[in-house]
Protein backbone atom coordinates (compact mmCIF):
# COMPACT_ATOMS: atom_id res chain seq x y z
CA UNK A 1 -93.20 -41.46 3.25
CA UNK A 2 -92.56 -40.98 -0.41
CA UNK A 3 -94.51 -37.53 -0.01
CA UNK A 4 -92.00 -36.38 2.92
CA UNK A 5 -89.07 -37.33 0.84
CA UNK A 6 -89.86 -35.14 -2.02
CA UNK A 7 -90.92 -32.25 0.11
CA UNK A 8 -87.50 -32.57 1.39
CA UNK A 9 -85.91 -32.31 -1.57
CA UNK A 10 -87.78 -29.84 -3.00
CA UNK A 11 -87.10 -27.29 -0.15
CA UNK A 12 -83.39 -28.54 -0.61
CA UNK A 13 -83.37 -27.61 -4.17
CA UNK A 14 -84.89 -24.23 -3.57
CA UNK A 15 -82.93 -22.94 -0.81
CA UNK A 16 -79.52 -24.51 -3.32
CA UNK A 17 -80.83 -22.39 -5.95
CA UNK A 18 -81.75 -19.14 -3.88
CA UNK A 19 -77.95 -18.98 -2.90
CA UNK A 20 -76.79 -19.69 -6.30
CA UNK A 21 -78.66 -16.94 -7.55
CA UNK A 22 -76.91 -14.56 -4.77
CA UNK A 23 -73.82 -15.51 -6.34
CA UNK A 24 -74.10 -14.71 -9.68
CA UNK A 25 -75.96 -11.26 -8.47
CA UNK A 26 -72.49 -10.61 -6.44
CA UNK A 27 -70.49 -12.01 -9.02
CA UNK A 28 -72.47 -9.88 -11.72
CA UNK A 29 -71.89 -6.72 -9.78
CA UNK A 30 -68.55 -6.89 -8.96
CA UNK A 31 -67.53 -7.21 -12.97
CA UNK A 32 -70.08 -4.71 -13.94
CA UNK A 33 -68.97 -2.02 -11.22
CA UNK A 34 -70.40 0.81 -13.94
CA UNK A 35 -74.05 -0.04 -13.46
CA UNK A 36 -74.11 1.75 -10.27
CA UNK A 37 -74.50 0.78 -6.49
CA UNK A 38 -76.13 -2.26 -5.63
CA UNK A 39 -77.41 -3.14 -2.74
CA UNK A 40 -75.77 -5.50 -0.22
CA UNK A 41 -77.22 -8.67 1.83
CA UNK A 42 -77.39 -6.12 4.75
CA UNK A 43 -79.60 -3.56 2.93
CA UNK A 44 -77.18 -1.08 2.62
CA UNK A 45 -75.68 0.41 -0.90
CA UNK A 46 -72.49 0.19 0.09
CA UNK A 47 -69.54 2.19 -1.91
CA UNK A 48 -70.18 5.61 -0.16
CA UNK A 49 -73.50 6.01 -1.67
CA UNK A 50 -76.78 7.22 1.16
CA UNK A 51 -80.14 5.30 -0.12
CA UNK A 52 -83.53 7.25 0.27
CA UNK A 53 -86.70 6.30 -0.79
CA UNK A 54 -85.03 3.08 -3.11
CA UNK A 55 -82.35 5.67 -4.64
CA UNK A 56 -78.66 5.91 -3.72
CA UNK A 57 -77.13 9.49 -3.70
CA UNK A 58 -73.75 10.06 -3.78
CA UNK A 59 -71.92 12.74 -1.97
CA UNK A 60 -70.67 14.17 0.88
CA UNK A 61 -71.73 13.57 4.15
């Protein structure tokens, strides 16, 4: 039972940390907006920018 328990929590405190980390990487690149495009949750660069081959190219379309 004890075994269960901490399994439990340990999942818990993984999945609490995983989303904490995706806010601070938001977080980080909304105040540091001159580091370039970064991607968002969807995959997509986001800010105008098209992504090939893991590099975002800005420009017309």
């Amino acid at each position: 039972m004890a075994n269960a328990l901490i399994a439990s929590l340990v999942i818990f405190a993984v999945l609490a940390g995983w989303v904490w980390v995706q806010q601070r990487y938001a977080a980080f690149a909304r105040q540091n907006p001159k580091l370039g495009p970064f991607r968002a949750p969807d995959g997509s660069c986001g800010g105008g920018c098209a992504c090939k081959n893991g590099q975002c190219e800005t420009g017309s379309r």
